[in-house]
ModelCIF file with pLDDT and N, C-alpha, C, O atoms, coordinates in Angstrom:
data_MODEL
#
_entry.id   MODEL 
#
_entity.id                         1 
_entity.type                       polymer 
_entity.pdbx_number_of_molecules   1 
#
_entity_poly.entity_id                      1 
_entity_poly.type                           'polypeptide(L)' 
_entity_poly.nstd_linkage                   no 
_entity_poly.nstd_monomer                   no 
_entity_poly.pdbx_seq_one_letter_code       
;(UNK)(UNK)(UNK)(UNK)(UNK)(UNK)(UNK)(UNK)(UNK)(UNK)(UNK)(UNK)(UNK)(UNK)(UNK)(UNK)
(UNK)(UNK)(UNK)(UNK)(UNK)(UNK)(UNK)(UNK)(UNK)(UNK)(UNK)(UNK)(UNK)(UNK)(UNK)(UNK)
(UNK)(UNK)(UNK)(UNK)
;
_entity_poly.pdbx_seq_one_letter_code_can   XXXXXXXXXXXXXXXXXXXXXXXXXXXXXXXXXXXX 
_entity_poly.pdbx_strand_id                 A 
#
loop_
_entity_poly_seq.entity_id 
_entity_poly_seq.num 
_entity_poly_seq.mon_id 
_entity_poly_seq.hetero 
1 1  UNK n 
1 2  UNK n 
1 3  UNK n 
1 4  UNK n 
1 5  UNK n 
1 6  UNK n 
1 7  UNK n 
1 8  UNK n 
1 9  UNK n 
1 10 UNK n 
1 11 UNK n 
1 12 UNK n 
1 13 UNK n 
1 14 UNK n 
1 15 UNK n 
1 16 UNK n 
1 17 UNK n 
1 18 UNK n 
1 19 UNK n 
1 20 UNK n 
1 21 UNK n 
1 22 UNK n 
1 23 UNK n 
1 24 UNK n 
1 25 UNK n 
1 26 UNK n 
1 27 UNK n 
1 28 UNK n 
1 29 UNK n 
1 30 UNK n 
1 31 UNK n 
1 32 UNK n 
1 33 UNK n 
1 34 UNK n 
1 35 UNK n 
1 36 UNK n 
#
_struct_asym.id          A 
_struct_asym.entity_id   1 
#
loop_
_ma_qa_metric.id 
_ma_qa_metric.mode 
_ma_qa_metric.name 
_ma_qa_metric.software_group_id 
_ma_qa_metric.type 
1 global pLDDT . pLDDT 
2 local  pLDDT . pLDDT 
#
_ma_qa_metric_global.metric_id      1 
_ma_qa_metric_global.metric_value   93.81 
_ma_qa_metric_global.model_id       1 
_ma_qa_metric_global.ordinal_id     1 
#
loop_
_ma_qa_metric_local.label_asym_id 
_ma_qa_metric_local.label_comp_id 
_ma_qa_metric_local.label_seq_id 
_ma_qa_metric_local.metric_id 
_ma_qa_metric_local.metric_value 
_ma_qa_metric_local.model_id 
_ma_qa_metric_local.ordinal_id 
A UNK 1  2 94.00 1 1  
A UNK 2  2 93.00 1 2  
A UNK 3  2 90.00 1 3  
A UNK 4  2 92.00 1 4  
A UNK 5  2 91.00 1 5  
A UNK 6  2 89.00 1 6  
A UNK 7  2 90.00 1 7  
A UNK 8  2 88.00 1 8  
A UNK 9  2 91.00 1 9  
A UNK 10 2 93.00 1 10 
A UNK 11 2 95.00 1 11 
A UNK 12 2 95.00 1 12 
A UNK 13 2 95.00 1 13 
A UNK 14 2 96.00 1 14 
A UNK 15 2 96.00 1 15 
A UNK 16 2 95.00 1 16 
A UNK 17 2 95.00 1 17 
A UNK 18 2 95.00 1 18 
A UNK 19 2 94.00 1 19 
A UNK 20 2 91.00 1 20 
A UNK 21 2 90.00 1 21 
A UNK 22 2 91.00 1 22 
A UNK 23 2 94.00 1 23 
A UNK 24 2 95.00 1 24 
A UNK 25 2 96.00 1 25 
A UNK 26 2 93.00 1 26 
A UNK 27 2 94.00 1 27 
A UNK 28 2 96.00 1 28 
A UNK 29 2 96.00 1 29 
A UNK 30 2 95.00 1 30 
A UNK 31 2 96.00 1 31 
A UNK 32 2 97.00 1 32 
A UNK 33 2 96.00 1 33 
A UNK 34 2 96.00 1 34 
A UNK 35 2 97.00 1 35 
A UNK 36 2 97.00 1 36 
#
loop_
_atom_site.group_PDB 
_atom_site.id 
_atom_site.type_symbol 
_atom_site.label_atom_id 
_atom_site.label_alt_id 
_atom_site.label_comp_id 
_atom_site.label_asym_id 
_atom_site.label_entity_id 
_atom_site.label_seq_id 
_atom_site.pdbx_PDB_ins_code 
_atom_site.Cartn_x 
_atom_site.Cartn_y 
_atom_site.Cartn_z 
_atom_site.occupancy 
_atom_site.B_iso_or_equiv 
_atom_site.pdbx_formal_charge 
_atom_site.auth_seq_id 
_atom_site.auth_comp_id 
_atom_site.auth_asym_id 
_atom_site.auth_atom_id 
_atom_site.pdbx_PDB_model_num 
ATOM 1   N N  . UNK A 1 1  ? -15.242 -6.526  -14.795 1.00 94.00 ? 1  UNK A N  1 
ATOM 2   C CA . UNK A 1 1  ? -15.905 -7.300  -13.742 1.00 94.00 ? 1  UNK A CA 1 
ATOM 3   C C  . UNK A 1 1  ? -15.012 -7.432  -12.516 1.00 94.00 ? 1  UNK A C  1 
ATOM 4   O O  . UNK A 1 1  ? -15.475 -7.044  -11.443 1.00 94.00 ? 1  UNK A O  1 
ATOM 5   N N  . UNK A 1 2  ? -14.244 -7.747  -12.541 1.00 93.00 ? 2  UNK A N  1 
ATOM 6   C CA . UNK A 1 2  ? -12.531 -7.817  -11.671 1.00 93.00 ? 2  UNK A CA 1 
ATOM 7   C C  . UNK A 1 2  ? -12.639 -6.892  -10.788 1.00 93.00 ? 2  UNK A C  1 
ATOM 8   O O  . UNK A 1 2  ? -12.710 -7.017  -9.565  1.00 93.00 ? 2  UNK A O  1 
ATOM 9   N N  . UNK A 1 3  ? -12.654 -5.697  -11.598 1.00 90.00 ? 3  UNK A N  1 
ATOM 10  C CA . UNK A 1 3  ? -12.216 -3.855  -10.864 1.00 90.00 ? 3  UNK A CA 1 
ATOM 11  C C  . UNK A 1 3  ? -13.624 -4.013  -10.044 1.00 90.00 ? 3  UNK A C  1 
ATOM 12  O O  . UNK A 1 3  ? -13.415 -3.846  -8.843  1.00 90.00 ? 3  UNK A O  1 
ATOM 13  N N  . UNK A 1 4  ? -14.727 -4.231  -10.282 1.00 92.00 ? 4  UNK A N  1 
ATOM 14  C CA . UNK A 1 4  ? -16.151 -4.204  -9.394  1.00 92.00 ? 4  UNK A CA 1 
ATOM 15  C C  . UNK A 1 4  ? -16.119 -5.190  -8.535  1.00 92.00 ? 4  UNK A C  1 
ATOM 16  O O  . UNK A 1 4  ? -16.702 -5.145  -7.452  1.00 92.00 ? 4  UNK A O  1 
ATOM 17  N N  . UNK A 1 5  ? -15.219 -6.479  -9.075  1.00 91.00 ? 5  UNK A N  1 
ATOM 18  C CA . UNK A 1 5  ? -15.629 -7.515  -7.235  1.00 91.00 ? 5  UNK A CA 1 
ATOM 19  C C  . UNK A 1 5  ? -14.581 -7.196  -6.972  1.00 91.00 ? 5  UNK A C  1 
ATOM 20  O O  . UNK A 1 5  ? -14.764 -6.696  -5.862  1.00 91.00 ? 5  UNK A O  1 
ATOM 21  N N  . UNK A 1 6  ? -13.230 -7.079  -7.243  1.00 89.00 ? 6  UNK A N  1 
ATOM 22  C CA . UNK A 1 6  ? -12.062 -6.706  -6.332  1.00 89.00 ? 6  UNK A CA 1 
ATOM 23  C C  . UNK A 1 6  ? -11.731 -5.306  -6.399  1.00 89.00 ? 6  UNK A C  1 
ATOM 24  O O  . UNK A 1 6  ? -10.763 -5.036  -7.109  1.00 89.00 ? 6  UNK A O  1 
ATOM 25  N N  . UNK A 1 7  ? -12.419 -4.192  -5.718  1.00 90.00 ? 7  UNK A N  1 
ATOM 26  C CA . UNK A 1 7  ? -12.372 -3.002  -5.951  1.00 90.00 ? 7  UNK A CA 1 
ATOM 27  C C  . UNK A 1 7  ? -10.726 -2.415  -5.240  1.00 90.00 ? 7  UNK A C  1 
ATOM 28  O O  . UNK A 1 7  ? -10.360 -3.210  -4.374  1.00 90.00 ? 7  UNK A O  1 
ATOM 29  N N  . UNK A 1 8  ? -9.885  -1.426  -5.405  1.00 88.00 ? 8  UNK A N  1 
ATOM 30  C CA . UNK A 1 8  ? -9.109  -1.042  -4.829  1.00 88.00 ? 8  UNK A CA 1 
ATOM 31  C C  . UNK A 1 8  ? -9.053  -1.020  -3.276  1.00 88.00 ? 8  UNK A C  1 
ATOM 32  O O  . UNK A 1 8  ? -10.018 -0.635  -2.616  1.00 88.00 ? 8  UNK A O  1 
ATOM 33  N N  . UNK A 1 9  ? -7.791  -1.483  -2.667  1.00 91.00 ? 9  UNK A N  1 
ATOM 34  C CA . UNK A 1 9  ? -8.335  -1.225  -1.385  1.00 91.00 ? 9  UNK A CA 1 
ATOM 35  C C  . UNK A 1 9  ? -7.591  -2.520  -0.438  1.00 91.00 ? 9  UNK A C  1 
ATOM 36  O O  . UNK A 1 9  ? -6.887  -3.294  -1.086  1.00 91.00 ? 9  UNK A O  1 
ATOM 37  N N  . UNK A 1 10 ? -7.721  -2.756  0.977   1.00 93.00 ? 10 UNK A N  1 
ATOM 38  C CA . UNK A 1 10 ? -6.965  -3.403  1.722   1.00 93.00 ? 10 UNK A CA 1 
ATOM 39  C C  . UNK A 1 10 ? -6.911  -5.093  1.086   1.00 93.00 ? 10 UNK A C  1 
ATOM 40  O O  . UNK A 1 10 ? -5.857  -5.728  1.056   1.00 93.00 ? 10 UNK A O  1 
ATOM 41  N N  . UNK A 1 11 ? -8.607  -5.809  0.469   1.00 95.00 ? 11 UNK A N  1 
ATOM 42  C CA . UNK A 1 11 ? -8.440  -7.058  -0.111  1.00 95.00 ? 11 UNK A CA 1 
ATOM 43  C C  . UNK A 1 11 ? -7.543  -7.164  -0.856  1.00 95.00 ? 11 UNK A C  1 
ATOM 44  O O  . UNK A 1 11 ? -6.877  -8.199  -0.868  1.00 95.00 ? 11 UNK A O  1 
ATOM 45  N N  . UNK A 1 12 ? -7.194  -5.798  -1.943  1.00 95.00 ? 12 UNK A N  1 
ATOM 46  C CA . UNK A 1 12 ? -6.992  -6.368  -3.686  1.00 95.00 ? 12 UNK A CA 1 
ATOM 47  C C  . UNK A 1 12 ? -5.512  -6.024  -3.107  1.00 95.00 ? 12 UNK A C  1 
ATOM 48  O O  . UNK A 1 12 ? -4.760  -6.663  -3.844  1.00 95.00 ? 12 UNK A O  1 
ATOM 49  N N  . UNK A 1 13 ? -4.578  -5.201  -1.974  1.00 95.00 ? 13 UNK A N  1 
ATOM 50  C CA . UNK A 1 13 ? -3.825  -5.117  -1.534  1.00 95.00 ? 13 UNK A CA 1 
ATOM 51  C C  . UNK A 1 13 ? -3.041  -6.351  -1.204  1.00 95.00 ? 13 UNK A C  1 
ATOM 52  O O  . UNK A 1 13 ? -1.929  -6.641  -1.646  1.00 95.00 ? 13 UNK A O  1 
ATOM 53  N N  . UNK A 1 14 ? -3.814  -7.071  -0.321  1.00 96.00 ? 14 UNK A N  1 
ATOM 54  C CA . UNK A 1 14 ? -3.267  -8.424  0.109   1.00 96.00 ? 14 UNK A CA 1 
ATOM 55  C C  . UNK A 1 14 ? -3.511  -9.215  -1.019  1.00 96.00 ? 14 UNK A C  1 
ATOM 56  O O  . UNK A 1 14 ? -2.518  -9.938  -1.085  1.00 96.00 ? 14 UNK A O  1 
ATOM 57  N N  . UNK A 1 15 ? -4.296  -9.509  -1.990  1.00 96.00 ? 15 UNK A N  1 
ATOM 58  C CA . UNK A 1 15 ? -4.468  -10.519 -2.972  1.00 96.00 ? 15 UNK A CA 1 
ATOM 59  C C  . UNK A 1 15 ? -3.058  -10.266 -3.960  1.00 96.00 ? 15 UNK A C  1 
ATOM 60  O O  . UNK A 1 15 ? -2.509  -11.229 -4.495  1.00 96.00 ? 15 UNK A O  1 
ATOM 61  N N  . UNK A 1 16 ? -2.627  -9.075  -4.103  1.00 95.00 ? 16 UNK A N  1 
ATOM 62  C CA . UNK A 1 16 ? -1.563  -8.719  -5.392  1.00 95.00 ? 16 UNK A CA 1 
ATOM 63  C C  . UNK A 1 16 ? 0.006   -8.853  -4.369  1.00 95.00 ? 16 UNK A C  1 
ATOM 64  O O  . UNK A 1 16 ? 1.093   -9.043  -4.914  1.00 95.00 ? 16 UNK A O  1 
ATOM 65  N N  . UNK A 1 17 ? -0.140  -8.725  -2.974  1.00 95.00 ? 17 UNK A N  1 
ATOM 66  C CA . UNK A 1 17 ? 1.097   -9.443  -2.111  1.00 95.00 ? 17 UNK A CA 1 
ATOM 67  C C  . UNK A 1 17 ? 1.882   -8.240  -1.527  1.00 95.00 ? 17 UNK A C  1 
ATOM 68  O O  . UNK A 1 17 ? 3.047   -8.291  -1.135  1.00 95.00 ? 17 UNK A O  1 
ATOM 69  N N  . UNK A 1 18 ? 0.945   -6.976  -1.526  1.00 95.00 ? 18 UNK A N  1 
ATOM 70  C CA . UNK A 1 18 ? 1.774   -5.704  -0.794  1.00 95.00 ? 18 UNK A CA 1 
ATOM 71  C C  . UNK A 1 18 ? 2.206   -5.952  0.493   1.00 95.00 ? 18 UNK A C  1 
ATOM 72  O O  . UNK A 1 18 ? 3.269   -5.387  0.753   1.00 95.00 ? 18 UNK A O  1 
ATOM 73  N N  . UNK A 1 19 ? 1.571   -6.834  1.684   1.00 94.00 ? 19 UNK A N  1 
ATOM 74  C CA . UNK A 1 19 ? 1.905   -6.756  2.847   1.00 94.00 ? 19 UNK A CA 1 
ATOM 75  C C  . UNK A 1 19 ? 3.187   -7.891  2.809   1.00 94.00 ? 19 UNK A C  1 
ATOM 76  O O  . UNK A 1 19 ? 3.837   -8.303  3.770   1.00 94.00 ? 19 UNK A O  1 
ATOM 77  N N  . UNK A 1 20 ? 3.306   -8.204  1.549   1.00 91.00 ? 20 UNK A N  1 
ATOM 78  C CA . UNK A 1 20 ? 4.518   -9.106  1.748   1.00 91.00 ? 20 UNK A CA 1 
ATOM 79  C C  . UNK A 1 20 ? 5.922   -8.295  1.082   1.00 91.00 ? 20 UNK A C  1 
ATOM 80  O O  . UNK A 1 20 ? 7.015   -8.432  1.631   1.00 91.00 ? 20 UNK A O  1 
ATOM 81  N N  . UNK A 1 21 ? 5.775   -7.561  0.016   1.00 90.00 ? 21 UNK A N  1 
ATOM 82  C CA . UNK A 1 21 ? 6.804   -7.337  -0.654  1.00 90.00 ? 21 UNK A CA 1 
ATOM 83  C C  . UNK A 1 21 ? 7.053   -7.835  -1.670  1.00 90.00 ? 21 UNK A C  1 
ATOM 84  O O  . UNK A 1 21 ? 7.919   -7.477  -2.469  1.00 90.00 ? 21 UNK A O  1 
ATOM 85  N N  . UNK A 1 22 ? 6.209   -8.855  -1.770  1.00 91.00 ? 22 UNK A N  1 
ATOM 86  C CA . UNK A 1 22 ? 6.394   -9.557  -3.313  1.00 91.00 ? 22 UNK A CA 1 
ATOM 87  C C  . UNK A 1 22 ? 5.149   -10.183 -3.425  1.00 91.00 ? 22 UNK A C  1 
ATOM 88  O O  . UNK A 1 22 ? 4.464   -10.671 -2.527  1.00 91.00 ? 22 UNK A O  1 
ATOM 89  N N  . UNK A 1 23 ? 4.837   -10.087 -5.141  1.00 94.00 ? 23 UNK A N  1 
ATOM 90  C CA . UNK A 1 23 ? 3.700   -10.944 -5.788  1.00 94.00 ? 23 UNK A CA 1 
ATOM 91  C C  . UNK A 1 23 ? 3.335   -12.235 -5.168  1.00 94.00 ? 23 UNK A C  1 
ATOM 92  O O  . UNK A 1 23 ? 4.257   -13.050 -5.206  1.00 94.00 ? 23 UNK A O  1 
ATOM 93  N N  . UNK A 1 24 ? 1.814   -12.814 -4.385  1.00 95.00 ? 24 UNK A N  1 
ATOM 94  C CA . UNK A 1 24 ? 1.507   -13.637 -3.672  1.00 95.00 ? 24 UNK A CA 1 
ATOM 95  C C  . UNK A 1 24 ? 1.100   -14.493 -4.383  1.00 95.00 ? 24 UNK A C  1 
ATOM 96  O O  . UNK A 1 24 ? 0.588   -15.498 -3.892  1.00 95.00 ? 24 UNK A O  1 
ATOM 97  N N  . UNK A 1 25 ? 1.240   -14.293 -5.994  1.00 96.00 ? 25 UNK A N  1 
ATOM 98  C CA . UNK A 1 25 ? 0.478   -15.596 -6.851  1.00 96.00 ? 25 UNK A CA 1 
ATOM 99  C C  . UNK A 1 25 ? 1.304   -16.690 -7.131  1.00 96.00 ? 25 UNK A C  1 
ATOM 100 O O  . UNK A 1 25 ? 0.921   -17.859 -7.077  1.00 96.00 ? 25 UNK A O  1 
ATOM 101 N N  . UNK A 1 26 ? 2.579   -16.279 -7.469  1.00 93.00 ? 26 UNK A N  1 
ATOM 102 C CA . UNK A 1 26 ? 3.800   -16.967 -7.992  1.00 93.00 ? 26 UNK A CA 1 
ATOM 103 C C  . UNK A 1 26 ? 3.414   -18.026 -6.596  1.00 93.00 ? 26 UNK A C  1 
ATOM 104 O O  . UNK A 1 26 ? 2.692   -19.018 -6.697  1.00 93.00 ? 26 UNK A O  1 
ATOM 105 N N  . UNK A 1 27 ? 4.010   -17.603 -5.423  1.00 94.00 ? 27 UNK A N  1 
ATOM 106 C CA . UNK A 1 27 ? 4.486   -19.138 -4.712  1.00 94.00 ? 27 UNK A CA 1 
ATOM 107 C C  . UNK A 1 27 ? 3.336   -19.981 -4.396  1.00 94.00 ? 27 UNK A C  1 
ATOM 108 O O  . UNK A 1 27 ? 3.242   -21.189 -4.615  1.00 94.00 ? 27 UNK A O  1 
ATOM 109 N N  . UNK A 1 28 ? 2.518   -19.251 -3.885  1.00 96.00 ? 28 UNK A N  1 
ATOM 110 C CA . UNK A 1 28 ? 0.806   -20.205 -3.760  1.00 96.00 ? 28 UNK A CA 1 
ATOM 111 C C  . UNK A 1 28 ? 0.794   -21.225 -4.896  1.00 96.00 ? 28 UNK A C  1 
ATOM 112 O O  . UNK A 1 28 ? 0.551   -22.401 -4.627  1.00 96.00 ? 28 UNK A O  1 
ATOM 113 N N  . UNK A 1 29 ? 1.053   -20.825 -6.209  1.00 96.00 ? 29 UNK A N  1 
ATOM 114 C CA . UNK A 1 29 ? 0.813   -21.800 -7.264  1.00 96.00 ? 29 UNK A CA 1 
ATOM 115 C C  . UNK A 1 29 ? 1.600   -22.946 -6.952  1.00 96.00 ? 29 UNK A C  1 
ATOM 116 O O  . UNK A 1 29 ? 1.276   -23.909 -7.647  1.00 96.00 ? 29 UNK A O  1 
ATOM 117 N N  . UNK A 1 30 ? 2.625   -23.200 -6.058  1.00 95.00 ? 30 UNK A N  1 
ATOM 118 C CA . UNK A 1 30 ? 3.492   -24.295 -6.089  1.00 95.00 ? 30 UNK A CA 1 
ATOM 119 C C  . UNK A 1 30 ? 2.816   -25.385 -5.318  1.00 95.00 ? 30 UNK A C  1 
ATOM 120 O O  . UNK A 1 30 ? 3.055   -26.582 -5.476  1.00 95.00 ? 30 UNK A O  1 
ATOM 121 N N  . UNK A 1 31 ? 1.788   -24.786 -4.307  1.00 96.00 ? 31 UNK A N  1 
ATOM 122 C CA . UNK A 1 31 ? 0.852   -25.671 -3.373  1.00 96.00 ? 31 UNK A CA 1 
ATOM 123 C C  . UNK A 1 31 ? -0.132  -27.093 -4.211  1.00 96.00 ? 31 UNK A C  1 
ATOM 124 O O  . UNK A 1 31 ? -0.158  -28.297 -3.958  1.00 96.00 ? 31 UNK A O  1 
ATOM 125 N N  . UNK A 1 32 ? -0.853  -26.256 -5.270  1.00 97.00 ? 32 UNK A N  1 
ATOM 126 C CA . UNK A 1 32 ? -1.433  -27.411 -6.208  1.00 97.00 ? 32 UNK A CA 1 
ATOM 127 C C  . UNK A 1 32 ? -0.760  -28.197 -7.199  1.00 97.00 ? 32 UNK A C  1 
ATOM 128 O O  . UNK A 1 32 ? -0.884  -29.412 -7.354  1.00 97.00 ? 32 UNK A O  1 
ATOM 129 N N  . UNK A 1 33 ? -0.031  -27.406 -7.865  1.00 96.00 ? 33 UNK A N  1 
ATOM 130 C CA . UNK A 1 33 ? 1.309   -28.076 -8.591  1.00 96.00 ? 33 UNK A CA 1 
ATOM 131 C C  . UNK A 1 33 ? 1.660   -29.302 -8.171  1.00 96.00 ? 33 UNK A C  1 
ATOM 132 O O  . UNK A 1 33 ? 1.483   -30.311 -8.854  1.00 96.00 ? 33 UNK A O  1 
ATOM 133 N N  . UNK A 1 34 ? 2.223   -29.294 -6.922  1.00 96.00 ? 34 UNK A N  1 
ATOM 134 C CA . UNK A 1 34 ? 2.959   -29.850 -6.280  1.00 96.00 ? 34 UNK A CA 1 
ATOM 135 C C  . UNK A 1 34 ? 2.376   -31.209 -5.868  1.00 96.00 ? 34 UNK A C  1 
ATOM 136 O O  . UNK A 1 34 ? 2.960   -32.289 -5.955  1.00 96.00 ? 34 UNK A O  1 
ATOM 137 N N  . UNK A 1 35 ? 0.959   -30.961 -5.342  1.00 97.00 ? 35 UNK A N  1 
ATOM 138 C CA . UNK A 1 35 ? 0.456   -31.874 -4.703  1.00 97.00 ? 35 UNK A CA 1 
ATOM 139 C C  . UNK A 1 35 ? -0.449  -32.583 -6.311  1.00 97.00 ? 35 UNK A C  1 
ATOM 140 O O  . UNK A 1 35 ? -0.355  -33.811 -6.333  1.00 97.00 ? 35 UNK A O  1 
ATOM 141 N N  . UNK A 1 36 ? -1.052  -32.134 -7.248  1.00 97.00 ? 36 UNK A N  1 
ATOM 142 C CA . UNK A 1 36 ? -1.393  -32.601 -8.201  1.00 97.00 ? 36 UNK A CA 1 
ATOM 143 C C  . UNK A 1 36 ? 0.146   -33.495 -8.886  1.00 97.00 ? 36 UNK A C  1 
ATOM 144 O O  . UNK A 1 36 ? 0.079   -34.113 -9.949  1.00 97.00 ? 36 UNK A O  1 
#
């Protein structure tokens, strides 16, 4: 289901943190963490 709504490509690029150089999930998670 994943591979069909997030198909390869510039979204699933920025969602996995290529334009950064590093994985974009790790630090985002500290936002709710934090504030919860």
């Amino acid at each position: 289901f994943l591979l069909r709504f997030l198909p390869p490509g510039a979204v699933r690029d920025l969602l996995h943190g290529v334009p950064l150089g590093h994985p974009a999930h790790p630090p985002l998670t500290d936002v709710p963490v934090g504030c919860w």
